[in-house]
ModelCIF file with pLDDT and N, C-alpha, C, O atoms, coordinates in Angstrom:
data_MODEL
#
_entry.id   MODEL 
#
_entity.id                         1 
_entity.type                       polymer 
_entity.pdbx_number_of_molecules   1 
#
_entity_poly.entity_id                      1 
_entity_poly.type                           'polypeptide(L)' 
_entity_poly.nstd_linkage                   no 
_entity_poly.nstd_monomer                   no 
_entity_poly.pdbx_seq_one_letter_code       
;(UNK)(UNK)(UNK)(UNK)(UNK)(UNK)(UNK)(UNK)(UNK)(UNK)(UNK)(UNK)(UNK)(UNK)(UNK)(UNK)
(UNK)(UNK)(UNK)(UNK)(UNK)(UNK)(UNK)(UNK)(UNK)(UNK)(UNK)(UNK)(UNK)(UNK)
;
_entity_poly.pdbx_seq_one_letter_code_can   XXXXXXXXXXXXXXXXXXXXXXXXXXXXXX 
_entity_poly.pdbx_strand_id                 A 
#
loop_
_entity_poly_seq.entity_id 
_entity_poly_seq.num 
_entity_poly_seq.mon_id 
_entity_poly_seq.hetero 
1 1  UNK n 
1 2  UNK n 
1 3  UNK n 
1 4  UNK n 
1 5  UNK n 
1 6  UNK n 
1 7  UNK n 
1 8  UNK n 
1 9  UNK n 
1 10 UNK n 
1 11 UNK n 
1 12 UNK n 
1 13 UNK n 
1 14 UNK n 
1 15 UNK n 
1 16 UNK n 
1 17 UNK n 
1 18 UNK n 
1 19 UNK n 
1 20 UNK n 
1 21 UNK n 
1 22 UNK n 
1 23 UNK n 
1 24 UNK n 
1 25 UNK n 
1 26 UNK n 
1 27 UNK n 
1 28 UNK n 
1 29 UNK n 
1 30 UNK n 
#
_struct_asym.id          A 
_struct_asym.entity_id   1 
#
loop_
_ma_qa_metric.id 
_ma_qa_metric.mode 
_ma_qa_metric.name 
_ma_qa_metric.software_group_id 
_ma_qa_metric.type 
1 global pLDDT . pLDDT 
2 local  pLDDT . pLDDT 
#
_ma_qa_metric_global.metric_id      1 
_ma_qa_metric_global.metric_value   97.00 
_ma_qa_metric_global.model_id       1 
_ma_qa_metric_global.ordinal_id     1 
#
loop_
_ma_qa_metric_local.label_asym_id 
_ma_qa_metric_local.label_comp_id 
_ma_qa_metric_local.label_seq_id 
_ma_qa_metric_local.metric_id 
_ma_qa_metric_local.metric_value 
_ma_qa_metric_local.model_id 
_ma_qa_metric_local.ordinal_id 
A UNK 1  2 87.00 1 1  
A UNK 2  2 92.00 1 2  
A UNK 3  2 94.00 1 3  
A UNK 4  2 95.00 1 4  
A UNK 5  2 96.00 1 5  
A UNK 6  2 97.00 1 6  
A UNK 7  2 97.00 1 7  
A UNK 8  2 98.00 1 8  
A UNK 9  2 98.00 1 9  
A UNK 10 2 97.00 1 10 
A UNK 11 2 97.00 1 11 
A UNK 12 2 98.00 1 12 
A UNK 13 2 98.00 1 13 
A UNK 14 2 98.00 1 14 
A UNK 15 2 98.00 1 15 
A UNK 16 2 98.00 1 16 
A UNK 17 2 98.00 1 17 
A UNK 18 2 98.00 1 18 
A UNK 19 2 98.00 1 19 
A UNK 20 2 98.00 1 20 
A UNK 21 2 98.00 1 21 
A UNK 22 2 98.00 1 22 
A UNK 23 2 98.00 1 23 
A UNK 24 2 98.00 1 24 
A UNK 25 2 98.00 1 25 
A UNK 26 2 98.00 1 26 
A UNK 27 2 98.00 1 27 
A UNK 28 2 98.00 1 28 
A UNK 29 2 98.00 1 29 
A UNK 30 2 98.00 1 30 
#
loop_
_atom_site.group_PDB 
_atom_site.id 
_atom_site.type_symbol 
_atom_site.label_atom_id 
_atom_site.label_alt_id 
_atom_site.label_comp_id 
_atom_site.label_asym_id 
_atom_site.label_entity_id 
_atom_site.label_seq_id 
_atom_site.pdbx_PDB_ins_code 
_atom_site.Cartn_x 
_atom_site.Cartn_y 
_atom_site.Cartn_z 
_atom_site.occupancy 
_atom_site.B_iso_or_equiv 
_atom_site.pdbx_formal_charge 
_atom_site.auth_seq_id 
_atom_site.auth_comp_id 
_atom_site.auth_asym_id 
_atom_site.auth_atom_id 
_atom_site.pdbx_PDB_model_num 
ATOM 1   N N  . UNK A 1 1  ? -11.585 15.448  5.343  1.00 87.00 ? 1  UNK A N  1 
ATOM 2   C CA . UNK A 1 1  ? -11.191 14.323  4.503  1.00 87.00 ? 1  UNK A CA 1 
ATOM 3   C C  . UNK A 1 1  ? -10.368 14.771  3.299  1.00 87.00 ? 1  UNK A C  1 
ATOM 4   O O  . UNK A 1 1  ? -9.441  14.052  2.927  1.00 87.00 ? 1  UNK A O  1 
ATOM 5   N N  . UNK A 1 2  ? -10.669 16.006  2.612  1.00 92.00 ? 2  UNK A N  1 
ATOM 6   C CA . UNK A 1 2  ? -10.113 17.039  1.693  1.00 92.00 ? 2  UNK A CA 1 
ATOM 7   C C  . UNK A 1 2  ? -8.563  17.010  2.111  1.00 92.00 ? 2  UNK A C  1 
ATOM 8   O O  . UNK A 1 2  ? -7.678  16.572  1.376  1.00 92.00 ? 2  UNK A O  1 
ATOM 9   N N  . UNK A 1 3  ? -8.379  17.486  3.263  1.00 94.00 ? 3  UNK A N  1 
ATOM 10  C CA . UNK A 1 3  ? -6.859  17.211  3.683  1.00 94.00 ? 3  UNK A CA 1 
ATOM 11  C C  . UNK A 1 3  ? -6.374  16.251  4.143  1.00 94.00 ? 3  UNK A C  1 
ATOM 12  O O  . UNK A 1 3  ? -5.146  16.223  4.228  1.00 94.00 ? 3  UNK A O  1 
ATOM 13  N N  . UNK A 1 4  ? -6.987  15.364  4.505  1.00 95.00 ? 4  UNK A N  1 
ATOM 14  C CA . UNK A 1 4  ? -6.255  14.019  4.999  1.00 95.00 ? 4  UNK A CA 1 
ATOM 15  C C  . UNK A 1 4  ? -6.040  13.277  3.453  1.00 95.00 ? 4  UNK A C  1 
ATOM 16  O O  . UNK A 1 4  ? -4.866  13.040  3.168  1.00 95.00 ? 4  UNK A O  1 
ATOM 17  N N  . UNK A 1 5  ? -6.639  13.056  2.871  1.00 96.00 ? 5  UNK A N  1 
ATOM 18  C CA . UNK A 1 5  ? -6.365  12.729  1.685  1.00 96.00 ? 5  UNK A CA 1 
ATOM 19  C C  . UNK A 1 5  ? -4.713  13.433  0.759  1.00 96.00 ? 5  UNK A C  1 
ATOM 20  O O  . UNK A 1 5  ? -3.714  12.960  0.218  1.00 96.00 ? 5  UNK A O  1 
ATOM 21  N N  . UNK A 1 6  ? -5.306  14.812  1.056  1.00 97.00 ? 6  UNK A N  1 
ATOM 22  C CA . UNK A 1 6  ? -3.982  15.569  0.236  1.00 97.00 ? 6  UNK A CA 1 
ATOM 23  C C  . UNK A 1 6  ? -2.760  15.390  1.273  1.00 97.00 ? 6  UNK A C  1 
ATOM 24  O O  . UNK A 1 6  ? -1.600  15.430  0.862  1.00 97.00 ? 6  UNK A O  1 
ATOM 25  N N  . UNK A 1 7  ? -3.122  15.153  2.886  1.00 97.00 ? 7  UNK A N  1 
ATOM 26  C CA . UNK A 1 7  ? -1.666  14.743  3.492  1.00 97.00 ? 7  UNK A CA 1 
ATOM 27  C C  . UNK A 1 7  ? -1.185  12.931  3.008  1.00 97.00 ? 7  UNK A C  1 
ATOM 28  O O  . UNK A 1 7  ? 0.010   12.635  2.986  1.00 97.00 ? 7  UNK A O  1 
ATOM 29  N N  . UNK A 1 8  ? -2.198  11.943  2.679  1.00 98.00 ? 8  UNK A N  1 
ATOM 30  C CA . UNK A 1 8  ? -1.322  10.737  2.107  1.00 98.00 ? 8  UNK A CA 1 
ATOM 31  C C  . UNK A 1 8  ? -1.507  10.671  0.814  1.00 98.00 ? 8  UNK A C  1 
ATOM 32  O O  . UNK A 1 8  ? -1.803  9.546   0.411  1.00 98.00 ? 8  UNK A O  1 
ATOM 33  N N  . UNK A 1 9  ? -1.445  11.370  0.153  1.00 98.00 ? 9  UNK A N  1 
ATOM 34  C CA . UNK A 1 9  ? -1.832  10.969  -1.454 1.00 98.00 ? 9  UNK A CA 1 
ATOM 35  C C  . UNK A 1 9  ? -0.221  9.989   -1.818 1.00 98.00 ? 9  UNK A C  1 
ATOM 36  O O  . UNK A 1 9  ? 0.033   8.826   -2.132 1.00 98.00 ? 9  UNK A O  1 
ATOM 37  N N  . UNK A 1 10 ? 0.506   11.135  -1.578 1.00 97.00 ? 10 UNK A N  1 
ATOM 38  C CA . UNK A 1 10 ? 1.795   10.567  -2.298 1.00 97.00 ? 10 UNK A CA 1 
ATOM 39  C C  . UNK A 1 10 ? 2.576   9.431   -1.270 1.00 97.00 ? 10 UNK A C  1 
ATOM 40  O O  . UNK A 1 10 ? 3.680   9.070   -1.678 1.00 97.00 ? 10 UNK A O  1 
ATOM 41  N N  . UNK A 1 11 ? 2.223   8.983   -0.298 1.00 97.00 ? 11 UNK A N  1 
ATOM 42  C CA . UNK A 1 11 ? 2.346   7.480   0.823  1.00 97.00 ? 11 UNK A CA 1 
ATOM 43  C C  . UNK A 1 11 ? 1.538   6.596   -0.015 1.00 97.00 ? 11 UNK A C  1 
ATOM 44  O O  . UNK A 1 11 ? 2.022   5.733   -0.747 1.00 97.00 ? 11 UNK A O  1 
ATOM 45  N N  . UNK A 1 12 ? 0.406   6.815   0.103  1.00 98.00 ? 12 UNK A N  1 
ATOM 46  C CA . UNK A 1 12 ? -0.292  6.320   -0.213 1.00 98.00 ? 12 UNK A CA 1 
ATOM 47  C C  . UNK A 1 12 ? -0.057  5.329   -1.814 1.00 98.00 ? 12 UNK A C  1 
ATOM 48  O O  . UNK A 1 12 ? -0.101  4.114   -2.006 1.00 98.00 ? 12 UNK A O  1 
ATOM 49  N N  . UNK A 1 13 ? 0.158   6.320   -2.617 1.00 98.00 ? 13 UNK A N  1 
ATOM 50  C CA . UNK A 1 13 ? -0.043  6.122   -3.983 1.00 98.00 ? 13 UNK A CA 1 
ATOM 51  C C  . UNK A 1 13 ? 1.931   5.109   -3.961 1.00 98.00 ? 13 UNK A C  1 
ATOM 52  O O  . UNK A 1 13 ? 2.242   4.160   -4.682 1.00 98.00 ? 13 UNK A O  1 
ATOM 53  N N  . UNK A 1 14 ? 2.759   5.749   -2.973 1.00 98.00 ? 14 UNK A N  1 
ATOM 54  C CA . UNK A 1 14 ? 4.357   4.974   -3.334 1.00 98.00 ? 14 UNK A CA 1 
ATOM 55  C C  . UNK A 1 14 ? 3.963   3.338   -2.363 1.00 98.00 ? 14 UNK A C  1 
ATOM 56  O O  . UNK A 1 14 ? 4.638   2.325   -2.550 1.00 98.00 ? 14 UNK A O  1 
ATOM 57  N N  . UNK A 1 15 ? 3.048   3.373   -1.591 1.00 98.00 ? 15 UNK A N  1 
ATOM 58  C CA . UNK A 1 15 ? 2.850   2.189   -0.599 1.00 98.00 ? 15 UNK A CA 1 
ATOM 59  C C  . UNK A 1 15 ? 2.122   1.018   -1.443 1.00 98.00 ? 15 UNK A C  1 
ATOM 60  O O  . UNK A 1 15 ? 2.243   -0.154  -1.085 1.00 98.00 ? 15 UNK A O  1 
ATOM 61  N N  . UNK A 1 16 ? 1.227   1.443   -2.780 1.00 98.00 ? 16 UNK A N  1 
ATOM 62  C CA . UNK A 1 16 ? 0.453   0.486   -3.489 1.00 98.00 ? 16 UNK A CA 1 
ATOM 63  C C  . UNK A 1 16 ? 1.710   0.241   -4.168 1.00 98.00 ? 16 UNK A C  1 
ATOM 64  O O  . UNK A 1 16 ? 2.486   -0.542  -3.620 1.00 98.00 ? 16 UNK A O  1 
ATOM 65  N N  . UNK A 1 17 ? 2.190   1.008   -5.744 1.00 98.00 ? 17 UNK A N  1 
ATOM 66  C CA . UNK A 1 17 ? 3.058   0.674   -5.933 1.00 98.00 ? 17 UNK A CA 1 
ATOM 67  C C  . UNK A 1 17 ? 4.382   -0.310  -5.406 1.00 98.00 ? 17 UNK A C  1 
ATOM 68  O O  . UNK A 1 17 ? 5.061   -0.736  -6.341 1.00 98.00 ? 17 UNK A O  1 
ATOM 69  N N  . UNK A 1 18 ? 4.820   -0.713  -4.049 1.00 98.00 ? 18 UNK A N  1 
ATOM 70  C CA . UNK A 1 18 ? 5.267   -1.646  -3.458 1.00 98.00 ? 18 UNK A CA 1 
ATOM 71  C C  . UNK A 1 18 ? 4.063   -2.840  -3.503 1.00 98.00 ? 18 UNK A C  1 
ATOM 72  O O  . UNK A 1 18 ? 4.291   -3.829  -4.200 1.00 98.00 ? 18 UNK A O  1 
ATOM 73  N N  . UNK A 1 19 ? 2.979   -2.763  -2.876 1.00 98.00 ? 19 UNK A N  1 
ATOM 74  C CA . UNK A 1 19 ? 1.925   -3.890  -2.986 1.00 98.00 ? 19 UNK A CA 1 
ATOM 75  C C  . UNK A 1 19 ? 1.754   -4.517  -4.469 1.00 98.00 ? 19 UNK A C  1 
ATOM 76  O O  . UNK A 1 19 ? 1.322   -5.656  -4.650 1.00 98.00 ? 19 UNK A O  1 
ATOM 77  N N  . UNK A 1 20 ? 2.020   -3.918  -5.180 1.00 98.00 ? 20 UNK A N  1 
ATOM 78  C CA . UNK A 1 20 ? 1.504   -4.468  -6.604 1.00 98.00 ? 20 UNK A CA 1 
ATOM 79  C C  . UNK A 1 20 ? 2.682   -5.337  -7.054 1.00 98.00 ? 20 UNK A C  1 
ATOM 80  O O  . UNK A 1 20 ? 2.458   -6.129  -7.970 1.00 98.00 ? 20 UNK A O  1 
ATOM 81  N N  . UNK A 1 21 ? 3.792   -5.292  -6.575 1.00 98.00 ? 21 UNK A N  1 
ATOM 82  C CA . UNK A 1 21 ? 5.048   -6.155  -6.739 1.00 98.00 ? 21 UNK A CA 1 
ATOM 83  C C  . UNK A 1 21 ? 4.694   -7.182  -5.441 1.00 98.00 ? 21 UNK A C  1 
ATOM 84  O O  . UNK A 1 21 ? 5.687   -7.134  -4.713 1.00 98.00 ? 21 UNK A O  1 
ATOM 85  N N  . UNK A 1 22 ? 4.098   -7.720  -5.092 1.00 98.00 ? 22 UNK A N  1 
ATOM 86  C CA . UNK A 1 22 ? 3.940   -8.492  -3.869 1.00 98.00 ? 22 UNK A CA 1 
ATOM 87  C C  . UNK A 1 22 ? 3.553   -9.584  -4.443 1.00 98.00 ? 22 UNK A C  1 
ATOM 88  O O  . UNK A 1 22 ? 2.695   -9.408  -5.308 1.00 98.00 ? 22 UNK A O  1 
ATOM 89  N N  . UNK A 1 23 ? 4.024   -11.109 -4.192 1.00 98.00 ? 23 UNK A N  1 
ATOM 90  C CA . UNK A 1 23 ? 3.028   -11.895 -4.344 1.00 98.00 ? 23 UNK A CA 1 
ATOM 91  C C  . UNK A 1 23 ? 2.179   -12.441 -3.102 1.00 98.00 ? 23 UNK A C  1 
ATOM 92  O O  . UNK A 1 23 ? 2.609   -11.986 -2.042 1.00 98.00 ? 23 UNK A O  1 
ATOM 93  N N  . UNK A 1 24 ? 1.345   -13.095 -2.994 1.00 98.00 ? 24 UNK A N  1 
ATOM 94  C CA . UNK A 1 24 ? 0.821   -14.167 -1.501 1.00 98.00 ? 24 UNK A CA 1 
ATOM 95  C C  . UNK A 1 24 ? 1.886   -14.418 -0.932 1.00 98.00 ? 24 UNK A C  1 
ATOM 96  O O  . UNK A 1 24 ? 2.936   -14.637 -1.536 1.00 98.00 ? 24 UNK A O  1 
ATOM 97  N N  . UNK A 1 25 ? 1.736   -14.420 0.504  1.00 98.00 ? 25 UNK A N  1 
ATOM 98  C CA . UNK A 1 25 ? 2.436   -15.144 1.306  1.00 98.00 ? 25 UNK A CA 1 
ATOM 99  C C  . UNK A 1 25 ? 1.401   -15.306 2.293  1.00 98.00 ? 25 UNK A C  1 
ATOM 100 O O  . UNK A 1 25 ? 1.215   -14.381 3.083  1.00 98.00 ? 25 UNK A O  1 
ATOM 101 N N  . UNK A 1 26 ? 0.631   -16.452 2.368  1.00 98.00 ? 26 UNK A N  1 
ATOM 102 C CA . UNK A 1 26 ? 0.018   -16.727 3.463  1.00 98.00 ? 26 UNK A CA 1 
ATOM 103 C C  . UNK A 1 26 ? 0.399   -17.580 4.573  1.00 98.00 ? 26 UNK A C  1 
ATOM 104 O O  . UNK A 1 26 ? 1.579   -17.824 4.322  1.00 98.00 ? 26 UNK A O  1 
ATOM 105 N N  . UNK A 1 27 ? 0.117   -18.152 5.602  1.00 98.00 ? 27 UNK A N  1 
ATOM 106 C CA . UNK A 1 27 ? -0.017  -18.933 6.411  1.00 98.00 ? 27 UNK A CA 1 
ATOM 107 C C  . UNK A 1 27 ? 0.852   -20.104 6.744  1.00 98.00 ? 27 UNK A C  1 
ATOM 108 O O  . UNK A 1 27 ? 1.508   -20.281 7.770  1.00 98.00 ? 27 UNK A O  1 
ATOM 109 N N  . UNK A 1 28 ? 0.712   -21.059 5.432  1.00 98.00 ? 28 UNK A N  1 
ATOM 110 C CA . UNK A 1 28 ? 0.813   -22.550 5.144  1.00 98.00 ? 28 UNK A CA 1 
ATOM 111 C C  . UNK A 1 28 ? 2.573   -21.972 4.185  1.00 98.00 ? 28 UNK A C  1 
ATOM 112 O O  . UNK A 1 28 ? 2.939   -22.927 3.499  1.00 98.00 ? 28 UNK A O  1 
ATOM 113 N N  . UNK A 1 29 ? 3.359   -21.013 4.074  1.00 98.00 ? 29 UNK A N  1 
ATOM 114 C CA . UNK A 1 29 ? 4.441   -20.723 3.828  1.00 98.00 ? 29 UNK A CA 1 
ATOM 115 C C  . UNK A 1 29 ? 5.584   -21.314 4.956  1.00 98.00 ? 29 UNK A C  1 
ATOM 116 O O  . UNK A 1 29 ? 6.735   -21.642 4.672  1.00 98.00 ? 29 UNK A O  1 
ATOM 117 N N  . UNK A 1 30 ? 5.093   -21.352 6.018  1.00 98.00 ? 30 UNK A N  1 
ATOM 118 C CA . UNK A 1 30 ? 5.836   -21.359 7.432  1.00 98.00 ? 30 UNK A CA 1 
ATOM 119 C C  . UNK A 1 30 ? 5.302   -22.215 8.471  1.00 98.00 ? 30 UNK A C  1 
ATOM 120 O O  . UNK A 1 30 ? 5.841   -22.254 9.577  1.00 98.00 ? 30 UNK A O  1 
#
C-alpha cells in the first residue's frame, strides 16, 4: 500500500484538484 500510494500520489492529488473546480451535474441536467 506504501507503494501504491507513492505510485498515485501526484494523479491523485492533480485529479482532486480538477474535482474541486467541478460543480453538480446530475441526472435531471439532460
Amino acid at each position: 500500500m506504501r507503494q501504491a500510494t507513492a505510485t498515485l500520489r501526484q494523479s491523485v492529488l492533480k485529479e482532486a484538484a480538477w474535482a474541486l473546480q467541478q460543480e453538480p451535474v446530475t441526472i435531471t441536467a439532460q
